[in-house]
N, C-alpha and C. Protein backbone atom coordinates (compact mmCIF):
# COMPACT_ATOMS: atom_id res chain seq x y z
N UNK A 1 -93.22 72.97 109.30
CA UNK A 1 -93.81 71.67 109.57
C UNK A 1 -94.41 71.68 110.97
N UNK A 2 -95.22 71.46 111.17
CA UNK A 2 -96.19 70.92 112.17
C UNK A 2 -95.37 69.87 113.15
N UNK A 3 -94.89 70.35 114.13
CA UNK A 3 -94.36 69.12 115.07
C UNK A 3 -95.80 68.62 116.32
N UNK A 4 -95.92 67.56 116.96
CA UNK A 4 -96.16 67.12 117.60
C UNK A 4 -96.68 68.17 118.59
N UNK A 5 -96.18 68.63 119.19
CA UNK A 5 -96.22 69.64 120.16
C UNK A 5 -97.52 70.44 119.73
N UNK A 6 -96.66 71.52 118.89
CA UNK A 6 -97.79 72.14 118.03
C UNK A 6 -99.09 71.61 117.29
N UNK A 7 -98.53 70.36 116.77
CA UNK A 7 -99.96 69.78 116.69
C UNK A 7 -101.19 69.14 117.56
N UNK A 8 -100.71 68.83 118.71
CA UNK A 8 -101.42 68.65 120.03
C UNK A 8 -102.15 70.09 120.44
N UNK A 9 -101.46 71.14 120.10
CA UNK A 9 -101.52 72.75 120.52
C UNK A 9 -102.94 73.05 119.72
N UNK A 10 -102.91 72.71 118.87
CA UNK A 10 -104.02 72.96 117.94
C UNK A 10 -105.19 72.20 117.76
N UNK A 11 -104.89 70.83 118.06
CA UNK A 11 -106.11 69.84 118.21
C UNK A 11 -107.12 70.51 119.63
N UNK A 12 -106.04 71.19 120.87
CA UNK A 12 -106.64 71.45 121.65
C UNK A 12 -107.56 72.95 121.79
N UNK A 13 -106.88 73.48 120.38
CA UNK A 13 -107.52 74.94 120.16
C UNK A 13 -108.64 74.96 119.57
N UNK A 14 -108.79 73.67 118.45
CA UNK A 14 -109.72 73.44 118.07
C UNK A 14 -111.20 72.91 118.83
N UNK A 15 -111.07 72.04 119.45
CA UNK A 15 -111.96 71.74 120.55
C UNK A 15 -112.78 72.74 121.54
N UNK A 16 -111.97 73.80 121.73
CA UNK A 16 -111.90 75.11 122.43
C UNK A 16 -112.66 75.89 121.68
N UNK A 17 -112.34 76.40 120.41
CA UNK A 17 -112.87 77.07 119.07
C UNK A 17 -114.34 76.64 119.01
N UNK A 18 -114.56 75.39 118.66
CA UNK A 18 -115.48 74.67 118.32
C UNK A 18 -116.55 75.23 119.37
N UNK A 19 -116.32 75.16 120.74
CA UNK A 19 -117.21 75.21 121.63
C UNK A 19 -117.70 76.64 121.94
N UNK A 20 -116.90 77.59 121.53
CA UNK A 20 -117.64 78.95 121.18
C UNK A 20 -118.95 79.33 121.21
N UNK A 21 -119.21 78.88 120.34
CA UNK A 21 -120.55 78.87 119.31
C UNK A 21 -120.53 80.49 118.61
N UNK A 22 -119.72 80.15 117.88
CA UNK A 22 -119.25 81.34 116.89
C UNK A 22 -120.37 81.45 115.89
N UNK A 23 -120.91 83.18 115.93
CA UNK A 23 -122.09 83.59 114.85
C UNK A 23 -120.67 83.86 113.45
N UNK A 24 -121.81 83.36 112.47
CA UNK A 24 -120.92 83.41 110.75
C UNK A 24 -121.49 84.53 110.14
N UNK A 25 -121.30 85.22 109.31
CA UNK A 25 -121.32 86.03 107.90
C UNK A 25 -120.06 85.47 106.87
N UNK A 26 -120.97 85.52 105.69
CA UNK A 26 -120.07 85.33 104.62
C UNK A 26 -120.08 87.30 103.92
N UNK A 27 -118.66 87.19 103.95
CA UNK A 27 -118.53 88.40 103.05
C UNK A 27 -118.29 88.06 101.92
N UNK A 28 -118.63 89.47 101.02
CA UNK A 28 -118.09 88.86 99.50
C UNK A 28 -116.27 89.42 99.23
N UNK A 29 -115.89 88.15 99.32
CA UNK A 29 -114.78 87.94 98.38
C UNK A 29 -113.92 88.20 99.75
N UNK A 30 -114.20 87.74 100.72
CA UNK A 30 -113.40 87.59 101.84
C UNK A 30 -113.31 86.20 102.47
N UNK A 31 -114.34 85.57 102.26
CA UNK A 31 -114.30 84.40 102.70
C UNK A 31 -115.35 84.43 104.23
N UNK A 32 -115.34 83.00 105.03
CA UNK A 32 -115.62 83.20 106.42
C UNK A 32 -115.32 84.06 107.06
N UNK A 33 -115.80 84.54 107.71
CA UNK A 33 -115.83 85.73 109.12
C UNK A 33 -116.59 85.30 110.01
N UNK A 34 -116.08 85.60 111.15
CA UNK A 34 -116.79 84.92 112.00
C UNK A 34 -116.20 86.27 113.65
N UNK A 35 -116.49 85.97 115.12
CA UNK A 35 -116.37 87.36 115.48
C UNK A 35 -114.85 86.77 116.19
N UNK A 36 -114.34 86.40 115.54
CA UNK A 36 -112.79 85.77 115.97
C UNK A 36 -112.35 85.75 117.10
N UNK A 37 -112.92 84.64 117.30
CA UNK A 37 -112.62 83.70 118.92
C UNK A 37 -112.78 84.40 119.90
N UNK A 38 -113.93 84.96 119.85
CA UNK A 38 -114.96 85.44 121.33
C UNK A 38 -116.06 85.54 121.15
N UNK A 39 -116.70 85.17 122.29
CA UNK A 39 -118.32 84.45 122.65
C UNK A 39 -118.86 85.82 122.82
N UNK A 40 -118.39 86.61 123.07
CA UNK A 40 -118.85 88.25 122.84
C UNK A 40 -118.93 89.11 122.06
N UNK A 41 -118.40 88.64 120.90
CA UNK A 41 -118.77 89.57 119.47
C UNK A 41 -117.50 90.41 119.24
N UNK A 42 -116.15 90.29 120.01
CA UNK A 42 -115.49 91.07 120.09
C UNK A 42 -113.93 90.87 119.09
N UNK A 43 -113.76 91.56 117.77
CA UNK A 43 -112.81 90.90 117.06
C UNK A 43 -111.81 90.98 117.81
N UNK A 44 -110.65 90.00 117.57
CA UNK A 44 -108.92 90.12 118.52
C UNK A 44 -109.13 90.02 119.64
N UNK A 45 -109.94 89.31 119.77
CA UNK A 45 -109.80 89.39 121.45
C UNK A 45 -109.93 91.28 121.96
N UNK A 46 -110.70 92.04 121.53
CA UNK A 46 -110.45 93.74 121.42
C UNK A 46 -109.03 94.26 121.20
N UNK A 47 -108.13 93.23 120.89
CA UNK A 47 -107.14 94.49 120.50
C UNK A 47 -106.91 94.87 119.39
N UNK A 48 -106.35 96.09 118.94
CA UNK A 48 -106.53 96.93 118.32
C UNK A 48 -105.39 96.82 116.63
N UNK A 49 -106.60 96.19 115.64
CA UNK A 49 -106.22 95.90 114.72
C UNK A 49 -104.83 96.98 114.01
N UNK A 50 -105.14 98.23 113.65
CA UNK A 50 -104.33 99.50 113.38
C UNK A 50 -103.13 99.72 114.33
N UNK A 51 -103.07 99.51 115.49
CA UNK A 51 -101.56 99.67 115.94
C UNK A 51 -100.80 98.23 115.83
N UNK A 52 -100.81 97.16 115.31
CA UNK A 52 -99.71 96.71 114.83
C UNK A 52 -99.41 97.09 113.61
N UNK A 53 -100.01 97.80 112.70
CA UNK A 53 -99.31 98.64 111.72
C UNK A 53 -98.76 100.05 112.08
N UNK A 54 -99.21 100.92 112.84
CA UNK A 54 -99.32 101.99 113.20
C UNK A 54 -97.82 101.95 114.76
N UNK A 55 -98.23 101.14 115.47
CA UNK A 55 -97.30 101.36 116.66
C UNK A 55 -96.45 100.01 117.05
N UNK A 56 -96.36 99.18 115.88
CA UNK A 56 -95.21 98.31 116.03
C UNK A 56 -95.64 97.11 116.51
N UNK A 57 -97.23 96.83 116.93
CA UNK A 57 -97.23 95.03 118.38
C UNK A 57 -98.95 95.75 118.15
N UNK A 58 -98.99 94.98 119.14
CA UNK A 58 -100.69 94.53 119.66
C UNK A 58 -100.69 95.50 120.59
N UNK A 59 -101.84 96.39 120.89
CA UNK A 59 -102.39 97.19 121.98
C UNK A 59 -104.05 96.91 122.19
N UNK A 60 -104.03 97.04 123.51
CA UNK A 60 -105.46 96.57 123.78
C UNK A 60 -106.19 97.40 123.63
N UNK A 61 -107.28 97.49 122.80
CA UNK A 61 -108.35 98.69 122.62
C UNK A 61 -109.41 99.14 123.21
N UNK A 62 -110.06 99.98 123.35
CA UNK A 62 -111.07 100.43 123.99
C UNK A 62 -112.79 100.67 124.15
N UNK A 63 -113.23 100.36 125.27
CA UNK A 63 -114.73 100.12 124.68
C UNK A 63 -114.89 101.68 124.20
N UNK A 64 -114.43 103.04 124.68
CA UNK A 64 -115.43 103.96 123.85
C UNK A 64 -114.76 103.65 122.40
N UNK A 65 -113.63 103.50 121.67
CA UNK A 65 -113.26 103.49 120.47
C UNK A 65 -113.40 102.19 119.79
N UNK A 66 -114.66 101.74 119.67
CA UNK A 66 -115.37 100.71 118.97
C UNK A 66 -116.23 101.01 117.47
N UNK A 67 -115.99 100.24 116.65
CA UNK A 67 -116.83 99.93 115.46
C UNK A 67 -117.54 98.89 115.19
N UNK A 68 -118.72 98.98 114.78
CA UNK A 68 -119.16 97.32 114.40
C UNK A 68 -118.73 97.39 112.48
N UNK A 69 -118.21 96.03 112.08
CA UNK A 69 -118.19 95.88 111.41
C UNK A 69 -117.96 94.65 110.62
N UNK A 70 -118.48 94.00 109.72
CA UNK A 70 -118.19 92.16 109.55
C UNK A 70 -118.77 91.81 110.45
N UNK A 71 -119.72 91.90 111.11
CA UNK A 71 -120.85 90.78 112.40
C UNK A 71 -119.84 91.09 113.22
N UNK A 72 -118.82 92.01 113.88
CA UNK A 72 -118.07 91.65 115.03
C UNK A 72 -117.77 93.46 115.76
N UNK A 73 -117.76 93.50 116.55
CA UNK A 73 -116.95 95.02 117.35
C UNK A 73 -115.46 94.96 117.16
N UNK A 74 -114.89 96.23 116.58
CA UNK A 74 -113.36 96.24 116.36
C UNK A 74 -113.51 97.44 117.68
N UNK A 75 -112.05 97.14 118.28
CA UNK A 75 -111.78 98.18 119.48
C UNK A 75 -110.39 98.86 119.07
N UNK A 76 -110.20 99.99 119.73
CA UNK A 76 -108.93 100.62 118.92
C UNK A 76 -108.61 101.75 120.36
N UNK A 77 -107.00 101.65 120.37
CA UNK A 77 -106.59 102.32 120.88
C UNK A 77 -106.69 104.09 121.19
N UNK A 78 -107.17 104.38 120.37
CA UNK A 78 -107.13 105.99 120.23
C UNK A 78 -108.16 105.92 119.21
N UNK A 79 -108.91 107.42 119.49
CA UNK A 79 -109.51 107.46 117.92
C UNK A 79 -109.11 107.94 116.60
N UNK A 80 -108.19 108.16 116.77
CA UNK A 80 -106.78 108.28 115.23
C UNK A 80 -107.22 106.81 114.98
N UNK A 81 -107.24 105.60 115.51
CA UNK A 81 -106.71 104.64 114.85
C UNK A 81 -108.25 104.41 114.75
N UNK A 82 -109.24 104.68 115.74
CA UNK A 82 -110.87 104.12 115.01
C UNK A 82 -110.70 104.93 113.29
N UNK A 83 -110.19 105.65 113.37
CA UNK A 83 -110.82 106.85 112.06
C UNK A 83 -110.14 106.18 111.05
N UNK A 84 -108.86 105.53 111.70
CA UNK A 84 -107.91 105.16 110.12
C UNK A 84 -108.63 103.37 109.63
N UNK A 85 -109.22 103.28 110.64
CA UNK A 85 -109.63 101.94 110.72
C UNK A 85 -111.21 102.28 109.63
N UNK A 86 -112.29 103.44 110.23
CA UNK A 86 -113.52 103.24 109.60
C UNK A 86 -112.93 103.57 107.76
N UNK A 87 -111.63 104.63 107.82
CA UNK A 87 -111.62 105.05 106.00
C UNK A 87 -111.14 103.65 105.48
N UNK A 88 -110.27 102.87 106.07
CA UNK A 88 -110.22 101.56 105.31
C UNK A 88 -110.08 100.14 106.20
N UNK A 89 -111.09 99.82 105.98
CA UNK A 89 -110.89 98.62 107.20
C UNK A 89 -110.24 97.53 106.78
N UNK A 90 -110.38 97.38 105.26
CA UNK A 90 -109.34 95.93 104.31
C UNK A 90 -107.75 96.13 105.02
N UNK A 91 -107.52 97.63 105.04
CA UNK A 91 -105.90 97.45 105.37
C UNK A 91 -105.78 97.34 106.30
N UNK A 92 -106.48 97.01 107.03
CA UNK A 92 -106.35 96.88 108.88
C UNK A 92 -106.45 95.89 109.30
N UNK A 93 -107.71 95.00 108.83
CA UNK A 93 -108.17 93.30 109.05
C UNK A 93 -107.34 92.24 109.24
N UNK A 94 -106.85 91.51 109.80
CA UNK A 94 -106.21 90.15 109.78
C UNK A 94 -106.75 89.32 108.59
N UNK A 95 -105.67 88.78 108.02
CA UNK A 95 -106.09 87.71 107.22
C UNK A 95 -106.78 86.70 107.16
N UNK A 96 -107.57 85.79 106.57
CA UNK A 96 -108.33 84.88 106.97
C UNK A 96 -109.49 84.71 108.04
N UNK A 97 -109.82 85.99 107.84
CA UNK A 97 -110.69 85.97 109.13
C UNK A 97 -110.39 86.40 110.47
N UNK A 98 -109.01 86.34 110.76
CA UNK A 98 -108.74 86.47 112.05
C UNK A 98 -108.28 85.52 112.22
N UNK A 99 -108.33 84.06 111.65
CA UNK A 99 -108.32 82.77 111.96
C UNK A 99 -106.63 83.08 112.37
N UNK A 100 -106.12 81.53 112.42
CA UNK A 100 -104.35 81.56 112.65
C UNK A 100 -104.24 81.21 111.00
N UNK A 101 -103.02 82.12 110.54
CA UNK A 101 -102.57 81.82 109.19
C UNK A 101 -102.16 80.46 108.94
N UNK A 102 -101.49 80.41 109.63
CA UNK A 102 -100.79 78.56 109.74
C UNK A 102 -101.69 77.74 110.02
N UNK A 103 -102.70 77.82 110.40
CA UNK A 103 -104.04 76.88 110.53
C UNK A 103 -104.55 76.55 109.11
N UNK A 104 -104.95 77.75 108.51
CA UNK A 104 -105.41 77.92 107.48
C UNK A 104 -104.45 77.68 106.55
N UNK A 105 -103.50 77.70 106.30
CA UNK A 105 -102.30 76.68 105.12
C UNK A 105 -102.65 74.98 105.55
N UNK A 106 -103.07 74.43 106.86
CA UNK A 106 -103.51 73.34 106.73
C UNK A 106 -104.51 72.68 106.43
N UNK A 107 -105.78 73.72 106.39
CA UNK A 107 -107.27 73.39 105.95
C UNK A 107 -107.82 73.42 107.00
N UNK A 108 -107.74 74.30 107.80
CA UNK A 108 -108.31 74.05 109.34
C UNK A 108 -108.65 75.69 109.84
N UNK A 109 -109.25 75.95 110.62
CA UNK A 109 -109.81 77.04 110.88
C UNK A 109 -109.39 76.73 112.81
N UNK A 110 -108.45 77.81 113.05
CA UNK A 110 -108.25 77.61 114.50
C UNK A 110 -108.08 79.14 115.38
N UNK A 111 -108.65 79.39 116.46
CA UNK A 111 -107.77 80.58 117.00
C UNK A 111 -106.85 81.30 117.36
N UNK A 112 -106.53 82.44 117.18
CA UNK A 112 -105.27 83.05 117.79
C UNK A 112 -104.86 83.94 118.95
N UNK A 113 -103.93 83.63 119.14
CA UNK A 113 -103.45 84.45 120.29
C UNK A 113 -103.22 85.89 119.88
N UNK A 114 -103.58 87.20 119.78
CA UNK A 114 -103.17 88.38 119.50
C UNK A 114 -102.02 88.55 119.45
N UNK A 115 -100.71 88.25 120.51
CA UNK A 115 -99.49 88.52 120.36
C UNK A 115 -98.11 87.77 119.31
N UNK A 116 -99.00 86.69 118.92
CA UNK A 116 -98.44 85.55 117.74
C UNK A 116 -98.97 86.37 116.52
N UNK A 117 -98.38 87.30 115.76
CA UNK A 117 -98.34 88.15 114.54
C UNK A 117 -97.15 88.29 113.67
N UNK A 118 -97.49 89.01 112.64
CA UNK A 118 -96.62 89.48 111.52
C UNK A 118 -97.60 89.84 110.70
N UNK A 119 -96.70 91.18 109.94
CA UNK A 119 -97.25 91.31 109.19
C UNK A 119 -96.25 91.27 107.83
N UNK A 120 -96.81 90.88 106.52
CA UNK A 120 -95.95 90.21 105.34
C UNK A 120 -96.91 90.91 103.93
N UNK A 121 -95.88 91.86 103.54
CA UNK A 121 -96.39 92.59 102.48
C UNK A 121 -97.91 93.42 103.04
N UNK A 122 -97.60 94.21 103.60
CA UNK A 122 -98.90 94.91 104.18
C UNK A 122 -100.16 94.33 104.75
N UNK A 123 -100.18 92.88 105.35
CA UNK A 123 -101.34 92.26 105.51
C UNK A 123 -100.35 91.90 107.03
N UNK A 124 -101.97 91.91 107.65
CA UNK A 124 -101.74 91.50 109.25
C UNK A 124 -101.98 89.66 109.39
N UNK A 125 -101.16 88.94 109.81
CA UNK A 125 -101.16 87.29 109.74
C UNK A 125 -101.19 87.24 111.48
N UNK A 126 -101.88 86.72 111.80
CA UNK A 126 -102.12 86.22 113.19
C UNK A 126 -101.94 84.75 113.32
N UNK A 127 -101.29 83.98 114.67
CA UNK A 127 -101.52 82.83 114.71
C UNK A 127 -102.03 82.04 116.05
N UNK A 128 -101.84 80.90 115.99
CA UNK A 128 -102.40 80.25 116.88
C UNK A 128 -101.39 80.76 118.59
N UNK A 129 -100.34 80.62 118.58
CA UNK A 129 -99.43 81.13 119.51
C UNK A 129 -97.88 81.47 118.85
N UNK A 130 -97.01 81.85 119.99
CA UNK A 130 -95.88 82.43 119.18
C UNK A 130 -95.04 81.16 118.68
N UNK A 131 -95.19 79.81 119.48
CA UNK A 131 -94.38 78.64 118.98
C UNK A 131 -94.93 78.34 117.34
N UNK A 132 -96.63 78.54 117.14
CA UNK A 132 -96.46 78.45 115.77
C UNK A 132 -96.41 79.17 114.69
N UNK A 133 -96.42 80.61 115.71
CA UNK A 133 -96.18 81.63 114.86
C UNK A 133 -94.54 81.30 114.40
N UNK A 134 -93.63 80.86 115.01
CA UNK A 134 -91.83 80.46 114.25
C UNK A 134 -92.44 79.66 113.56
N UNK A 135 -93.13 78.36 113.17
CA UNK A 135 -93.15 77.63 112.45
C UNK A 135 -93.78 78.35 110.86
N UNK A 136 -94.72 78.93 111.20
CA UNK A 136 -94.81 80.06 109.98
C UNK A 136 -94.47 80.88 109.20
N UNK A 137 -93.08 81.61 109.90
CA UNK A 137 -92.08 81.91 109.98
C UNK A 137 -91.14 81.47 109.13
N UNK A 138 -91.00 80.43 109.45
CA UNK A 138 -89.59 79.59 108.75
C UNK A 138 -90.02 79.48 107.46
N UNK A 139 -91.49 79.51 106.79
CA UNK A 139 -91.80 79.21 105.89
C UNK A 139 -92.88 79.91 105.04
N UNK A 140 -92.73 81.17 105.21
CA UNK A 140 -93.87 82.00 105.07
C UNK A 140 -95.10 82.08 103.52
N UNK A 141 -93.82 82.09 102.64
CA UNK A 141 -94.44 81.87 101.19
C UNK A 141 -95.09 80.65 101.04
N UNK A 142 -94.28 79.28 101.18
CA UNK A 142 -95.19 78.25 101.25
C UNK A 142 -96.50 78.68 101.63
N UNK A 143 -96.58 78.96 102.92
CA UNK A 143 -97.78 78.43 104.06
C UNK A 143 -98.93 79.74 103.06
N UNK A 144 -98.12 80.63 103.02
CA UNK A 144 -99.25 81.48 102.35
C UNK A 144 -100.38 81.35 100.81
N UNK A 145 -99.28 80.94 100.38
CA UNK A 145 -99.57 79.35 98.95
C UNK A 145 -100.83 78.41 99.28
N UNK A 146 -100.41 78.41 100.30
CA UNK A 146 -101.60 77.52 100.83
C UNK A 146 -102.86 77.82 100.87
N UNK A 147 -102.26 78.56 102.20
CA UNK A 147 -103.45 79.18 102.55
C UNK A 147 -104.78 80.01 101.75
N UNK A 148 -104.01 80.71 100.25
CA UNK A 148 -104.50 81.44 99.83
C UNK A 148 -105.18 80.75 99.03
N UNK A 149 -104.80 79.55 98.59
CA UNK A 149 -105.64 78.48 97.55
C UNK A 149 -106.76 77.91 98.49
N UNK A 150 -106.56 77.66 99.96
CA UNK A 150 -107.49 77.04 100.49
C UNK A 150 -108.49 77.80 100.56
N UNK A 151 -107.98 79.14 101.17
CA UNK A 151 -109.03 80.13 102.30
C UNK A 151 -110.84 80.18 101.35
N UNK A 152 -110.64 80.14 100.16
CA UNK A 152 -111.87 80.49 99.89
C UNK A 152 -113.01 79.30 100.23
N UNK A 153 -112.07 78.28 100.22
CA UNK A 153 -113.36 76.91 100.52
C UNK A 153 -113.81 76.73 102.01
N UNK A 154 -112.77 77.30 103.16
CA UNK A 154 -112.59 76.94 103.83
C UNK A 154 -114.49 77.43 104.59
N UNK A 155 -115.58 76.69 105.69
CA UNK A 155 -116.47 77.28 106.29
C UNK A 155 -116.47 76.87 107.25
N UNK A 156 -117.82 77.10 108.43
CA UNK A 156 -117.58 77.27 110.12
C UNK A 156 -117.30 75.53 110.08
N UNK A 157 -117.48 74.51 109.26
CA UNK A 157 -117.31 72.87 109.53
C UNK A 157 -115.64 72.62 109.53
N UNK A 158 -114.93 73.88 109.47
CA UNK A 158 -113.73 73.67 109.24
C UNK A 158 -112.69 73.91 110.35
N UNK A 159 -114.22 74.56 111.62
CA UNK A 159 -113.42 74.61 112.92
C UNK A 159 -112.60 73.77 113.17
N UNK A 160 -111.07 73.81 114.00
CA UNK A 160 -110.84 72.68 115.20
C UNK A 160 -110.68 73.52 116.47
């Protein structure tokens, strides 16, 4: 559940988000993409999608070990992880875009903090911060229920 706190947290992420001016691509059968919450084209904030599967957390990636791909630059720690990243990039991607998972179980499209993660049945879930990353947490199947019925409608009017 959404407390107060957290929901103030997000009204203010949204506002923030909004003012971006985030470039869109629609992929097929992915939904919105967008270059996830940077004015520079840079997915994760550059860190490096493959080592939270690969090395346990978030590592910050590197400009020579860059890909473009989905309208955005992926950065990667090593080039082991660019290479494991170009043979499959689906298993590497954050869900929803990048968006926060828990955003997106509410109908809302918001940013995340890189270090607010999990990953749940082989998919990388990012969220808005780590306070709502517990709230996601506590409830994971729900929120994913959600999310997964929403995500396809969801477009850039769905910023907050």
């Amino acid at each position: 559940m959404l407390n107060r706190r957290n929901f103030i947290r997000c009204v203010g992420a949204a506002v923030a988000t909004a003012s971006l001016g985030t470039t869109w691509a629609r992929a097929e059968s992915y939904g919105p993409v967008n270059t996830l919450g940077s004015t520079d084209g840079i997915a994760i904030r550059g860190f490096d999608p493959v080592a939270y599967f690969r090395d346990g957390g978030p590592r910050q990636g590197k400009p020579e070990f860059s890909v473009r791909y989905r309208g955005a630059t992926w950065r990667f720690a090593s080039a082991e992880h660019k290479a494991l990243f170009e043979a499959d990039p689906m298993r590497y991607m954050p869900a929803y875009g990048g968006f926060c998972a828990y955003g997106t179980s509410r109908g809302y499209l918001v940013k995340i903090e890189p270090e607010a993660w999990s990953i749940v049945d082989g998919k990388l879930y990012l969220n808005y911060d780590v306070d709502v990353r517990q709230t996601w947490l506590r409830d994971t199947k729900k929120y994913l229920a959600r999310s997964e019925a929403g995500w396809p409608r969801l477009t850039e009017k769905d910023i907050r």
